[in-house]
C-alpha atoms as a PDB file:
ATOM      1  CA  UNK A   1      10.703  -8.589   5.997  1.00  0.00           C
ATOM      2  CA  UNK A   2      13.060  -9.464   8.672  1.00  0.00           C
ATOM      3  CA  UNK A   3      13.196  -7.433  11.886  1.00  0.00           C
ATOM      4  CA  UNK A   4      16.811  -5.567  10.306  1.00  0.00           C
ATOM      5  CA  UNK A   5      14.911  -4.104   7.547  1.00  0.00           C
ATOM      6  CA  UNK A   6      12.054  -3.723   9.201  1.00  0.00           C
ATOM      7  CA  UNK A   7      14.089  -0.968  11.671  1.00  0.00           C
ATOM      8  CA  UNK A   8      16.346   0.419   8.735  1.00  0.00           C
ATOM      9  CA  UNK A   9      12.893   1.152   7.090  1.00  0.00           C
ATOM     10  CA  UNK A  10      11.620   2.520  10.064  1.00  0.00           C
ATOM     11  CA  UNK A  11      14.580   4.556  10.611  1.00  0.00           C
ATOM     12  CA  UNK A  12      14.066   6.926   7.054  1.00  0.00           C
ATOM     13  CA  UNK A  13      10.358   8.086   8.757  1.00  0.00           C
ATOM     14  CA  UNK A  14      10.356  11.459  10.068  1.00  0.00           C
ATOM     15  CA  UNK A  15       7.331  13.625  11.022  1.00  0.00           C
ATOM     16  CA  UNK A  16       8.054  15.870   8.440  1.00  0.00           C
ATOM     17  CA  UNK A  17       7.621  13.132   5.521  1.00  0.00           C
ATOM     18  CA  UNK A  18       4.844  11.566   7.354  1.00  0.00           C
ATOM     19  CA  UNK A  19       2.754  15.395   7.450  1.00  0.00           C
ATOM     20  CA  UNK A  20       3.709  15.441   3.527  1.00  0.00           C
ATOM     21  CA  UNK A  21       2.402  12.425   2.870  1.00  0.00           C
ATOM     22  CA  UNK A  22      -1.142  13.410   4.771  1.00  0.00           C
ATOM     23  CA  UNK A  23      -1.177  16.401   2.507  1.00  0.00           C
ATOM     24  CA  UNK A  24      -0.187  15.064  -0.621  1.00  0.00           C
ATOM     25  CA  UNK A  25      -1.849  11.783  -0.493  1.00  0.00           C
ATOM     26  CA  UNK A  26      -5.876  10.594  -0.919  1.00  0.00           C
ATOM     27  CA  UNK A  27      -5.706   8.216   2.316  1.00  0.00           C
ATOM     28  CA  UNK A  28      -8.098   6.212   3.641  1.00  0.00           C
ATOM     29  CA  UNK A  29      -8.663   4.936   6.935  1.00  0.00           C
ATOM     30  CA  UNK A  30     -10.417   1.421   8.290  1.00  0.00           C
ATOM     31  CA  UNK A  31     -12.146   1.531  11.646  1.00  0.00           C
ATOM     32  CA  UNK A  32     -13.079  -1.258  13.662  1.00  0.00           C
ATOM     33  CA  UNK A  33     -15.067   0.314  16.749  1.00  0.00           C
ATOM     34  CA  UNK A  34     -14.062   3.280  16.418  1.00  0.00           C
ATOM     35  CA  UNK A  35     -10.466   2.138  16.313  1.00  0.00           C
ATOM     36  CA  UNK A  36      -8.006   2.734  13.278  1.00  0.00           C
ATOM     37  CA  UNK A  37      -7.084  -0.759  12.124  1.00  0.00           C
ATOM     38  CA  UNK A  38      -5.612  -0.056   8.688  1.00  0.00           C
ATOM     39  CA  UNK A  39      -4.994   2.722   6.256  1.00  0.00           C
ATOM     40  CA  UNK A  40      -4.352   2.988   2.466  1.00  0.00           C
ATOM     41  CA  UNK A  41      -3.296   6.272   0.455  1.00  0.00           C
ATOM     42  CA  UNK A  42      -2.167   6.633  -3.117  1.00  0.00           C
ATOM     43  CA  UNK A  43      -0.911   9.457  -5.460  1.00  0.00           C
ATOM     44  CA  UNK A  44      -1.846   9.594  -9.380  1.00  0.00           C
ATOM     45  CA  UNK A  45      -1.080   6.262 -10.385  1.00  0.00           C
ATOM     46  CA  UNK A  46       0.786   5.112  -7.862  1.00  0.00           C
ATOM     47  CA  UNK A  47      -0.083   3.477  -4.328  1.00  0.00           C
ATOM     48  CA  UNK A  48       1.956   4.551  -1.819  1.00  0.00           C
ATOM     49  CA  UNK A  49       0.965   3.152   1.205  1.00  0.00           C
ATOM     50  CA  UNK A  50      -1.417   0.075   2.662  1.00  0.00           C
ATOM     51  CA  UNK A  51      -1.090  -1.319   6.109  1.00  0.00           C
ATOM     52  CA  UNK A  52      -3.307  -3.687   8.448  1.00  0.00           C
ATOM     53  CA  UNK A  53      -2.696  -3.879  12.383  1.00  0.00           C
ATOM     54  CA  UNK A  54      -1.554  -7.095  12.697  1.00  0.00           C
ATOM     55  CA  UNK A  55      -3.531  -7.933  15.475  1.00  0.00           C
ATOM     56  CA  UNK A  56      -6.714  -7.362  12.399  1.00  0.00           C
ATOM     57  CA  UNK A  57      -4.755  -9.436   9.869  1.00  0.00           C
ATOM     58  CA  UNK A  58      -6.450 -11.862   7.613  1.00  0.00           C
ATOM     59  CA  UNK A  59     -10.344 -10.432   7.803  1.00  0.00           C
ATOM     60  CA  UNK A  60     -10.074  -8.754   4.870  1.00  0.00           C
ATOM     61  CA  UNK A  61      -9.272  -5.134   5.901  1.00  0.00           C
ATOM     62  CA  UNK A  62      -6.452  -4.997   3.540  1.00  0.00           C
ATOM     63  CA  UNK A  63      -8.468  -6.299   1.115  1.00  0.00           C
ATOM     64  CA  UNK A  64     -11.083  -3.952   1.049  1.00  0.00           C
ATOM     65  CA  UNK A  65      -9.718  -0.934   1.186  1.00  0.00           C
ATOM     66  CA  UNK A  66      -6.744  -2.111  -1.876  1.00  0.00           C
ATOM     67  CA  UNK A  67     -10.435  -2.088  -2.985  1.00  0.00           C
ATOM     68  CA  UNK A  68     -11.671   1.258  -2.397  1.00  0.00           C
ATOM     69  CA  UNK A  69      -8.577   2.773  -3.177  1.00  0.00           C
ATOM     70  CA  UNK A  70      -8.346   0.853  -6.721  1.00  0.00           C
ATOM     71  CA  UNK A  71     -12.170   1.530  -7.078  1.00  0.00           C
ATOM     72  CA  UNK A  72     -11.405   5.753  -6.357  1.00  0.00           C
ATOM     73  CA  UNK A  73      -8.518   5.400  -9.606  1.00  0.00           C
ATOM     74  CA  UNK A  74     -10.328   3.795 -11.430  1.00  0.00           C
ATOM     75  CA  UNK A  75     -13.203   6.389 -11.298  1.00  0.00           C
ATOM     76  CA  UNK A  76     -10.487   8.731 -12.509  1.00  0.00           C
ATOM     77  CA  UNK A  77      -9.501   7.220 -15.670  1.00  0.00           C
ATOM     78  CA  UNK A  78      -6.154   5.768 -14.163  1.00  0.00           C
ATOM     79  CA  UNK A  79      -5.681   2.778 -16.746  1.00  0.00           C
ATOM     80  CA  UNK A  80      -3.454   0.891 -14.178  1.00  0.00           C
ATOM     81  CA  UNK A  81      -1.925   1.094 -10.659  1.00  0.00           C
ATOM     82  CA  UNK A  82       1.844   0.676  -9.603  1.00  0.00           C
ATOM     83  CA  UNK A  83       3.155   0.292  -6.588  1.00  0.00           C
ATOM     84  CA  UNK A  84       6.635  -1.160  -4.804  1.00  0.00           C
ATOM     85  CA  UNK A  85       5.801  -4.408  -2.535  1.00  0.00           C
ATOM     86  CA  UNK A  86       7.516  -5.136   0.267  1.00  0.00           C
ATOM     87  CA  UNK A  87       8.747  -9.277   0.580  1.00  0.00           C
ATOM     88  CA  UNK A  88       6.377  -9.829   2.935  1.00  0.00           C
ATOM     89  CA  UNK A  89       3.214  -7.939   0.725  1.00  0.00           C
ATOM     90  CA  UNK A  90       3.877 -10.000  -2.420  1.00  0.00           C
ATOM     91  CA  UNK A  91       1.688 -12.627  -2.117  1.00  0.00           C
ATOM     92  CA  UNK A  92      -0.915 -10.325  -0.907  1.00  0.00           C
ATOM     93  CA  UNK A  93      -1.251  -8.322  -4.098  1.00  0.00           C
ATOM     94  CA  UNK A  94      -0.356 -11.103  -6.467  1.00  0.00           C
ATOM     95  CA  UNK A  95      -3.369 -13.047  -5.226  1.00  0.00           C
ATOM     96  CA  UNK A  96      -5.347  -9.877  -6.475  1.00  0.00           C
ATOM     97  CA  UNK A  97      -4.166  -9.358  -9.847  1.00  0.00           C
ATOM     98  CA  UNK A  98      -0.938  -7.380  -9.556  1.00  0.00           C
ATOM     99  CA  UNK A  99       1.802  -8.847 -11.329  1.00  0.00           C
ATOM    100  CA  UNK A 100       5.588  -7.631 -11.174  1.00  0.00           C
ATOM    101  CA  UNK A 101       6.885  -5.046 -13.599  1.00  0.00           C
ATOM    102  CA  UNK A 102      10.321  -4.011 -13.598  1.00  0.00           C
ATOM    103  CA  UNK A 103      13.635  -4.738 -11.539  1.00  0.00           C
ATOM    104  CA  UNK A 104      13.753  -4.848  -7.725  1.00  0.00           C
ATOM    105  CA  UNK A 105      14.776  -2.089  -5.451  1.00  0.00           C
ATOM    106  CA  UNK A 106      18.013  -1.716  -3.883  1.00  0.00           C
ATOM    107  CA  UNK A 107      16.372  -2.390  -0.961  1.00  0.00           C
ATOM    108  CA  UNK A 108      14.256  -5.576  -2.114  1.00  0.00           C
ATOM    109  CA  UNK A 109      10.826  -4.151  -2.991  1.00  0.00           C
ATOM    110  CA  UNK A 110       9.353  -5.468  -5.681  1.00  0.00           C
ATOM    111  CA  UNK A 111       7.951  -3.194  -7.922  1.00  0.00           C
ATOM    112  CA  UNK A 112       3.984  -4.519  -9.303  1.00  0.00           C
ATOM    113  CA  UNK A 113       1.341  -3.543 -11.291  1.00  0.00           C
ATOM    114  CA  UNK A 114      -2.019  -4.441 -12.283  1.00  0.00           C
ATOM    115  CA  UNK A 115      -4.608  -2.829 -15.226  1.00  0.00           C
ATOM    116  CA  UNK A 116      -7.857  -1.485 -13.961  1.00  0.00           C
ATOM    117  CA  UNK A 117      -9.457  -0.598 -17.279  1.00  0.00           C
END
């Protein structure tokens, strides 16, 4: 994701979206030390959010808790998960069984599933 739509993409957050999100979503958090170094949170079906600090990239955080959070569906019954991935996530959740599934976004997110049953 360049740095362009990186700020048009953080330009559409508002507190108001963000406090829906907290109550409408399961989230959950990684800690490192007692310091928040990632977060995932998903809805039904659908994950809606999964993020790493950068400066924790590459030890597996995202990893693990695409984990939990597939692991806490899956307990559900949810046959599969969908999600939109950014350009830059692709390669993240192709390397762990999501595959593409539709068209992409106006605004270049891929959209990606993968079967949990």
């Amino acid at each position: 994701m360049s740095q362009t739509e990186a700020d048009a993409w953080a330009a559409t957050l508002t507190v108001t979206g963000m406090e829906r999100k907290i109550r409408e979503l399961e989230i959950w958090v990684a800690e490192v030390n007692d310091t928040m170094v990632g977060w995932g949170g998903f809805r039904d079906d659908r994950l809606e959010g999964l993020y790493t600090d950068p400066d924790f990239a590459g030890r597996g955080i995202g990893t693990e808790l695409l984990g939990l959070l597939e692991a806490s569906m899956r307990r559900r019954g949810i046959p599969a998960v969908f999600a939109e991935a950014s350009a830059n996530a692709e390669h993240f959740y192709f390397r762990r069984g999501y595959e593409p599934f539709g068209v992409r976004t106006p605004e270049g997110a891929q959209p990606i599933r993968k079967r949990l049953a």
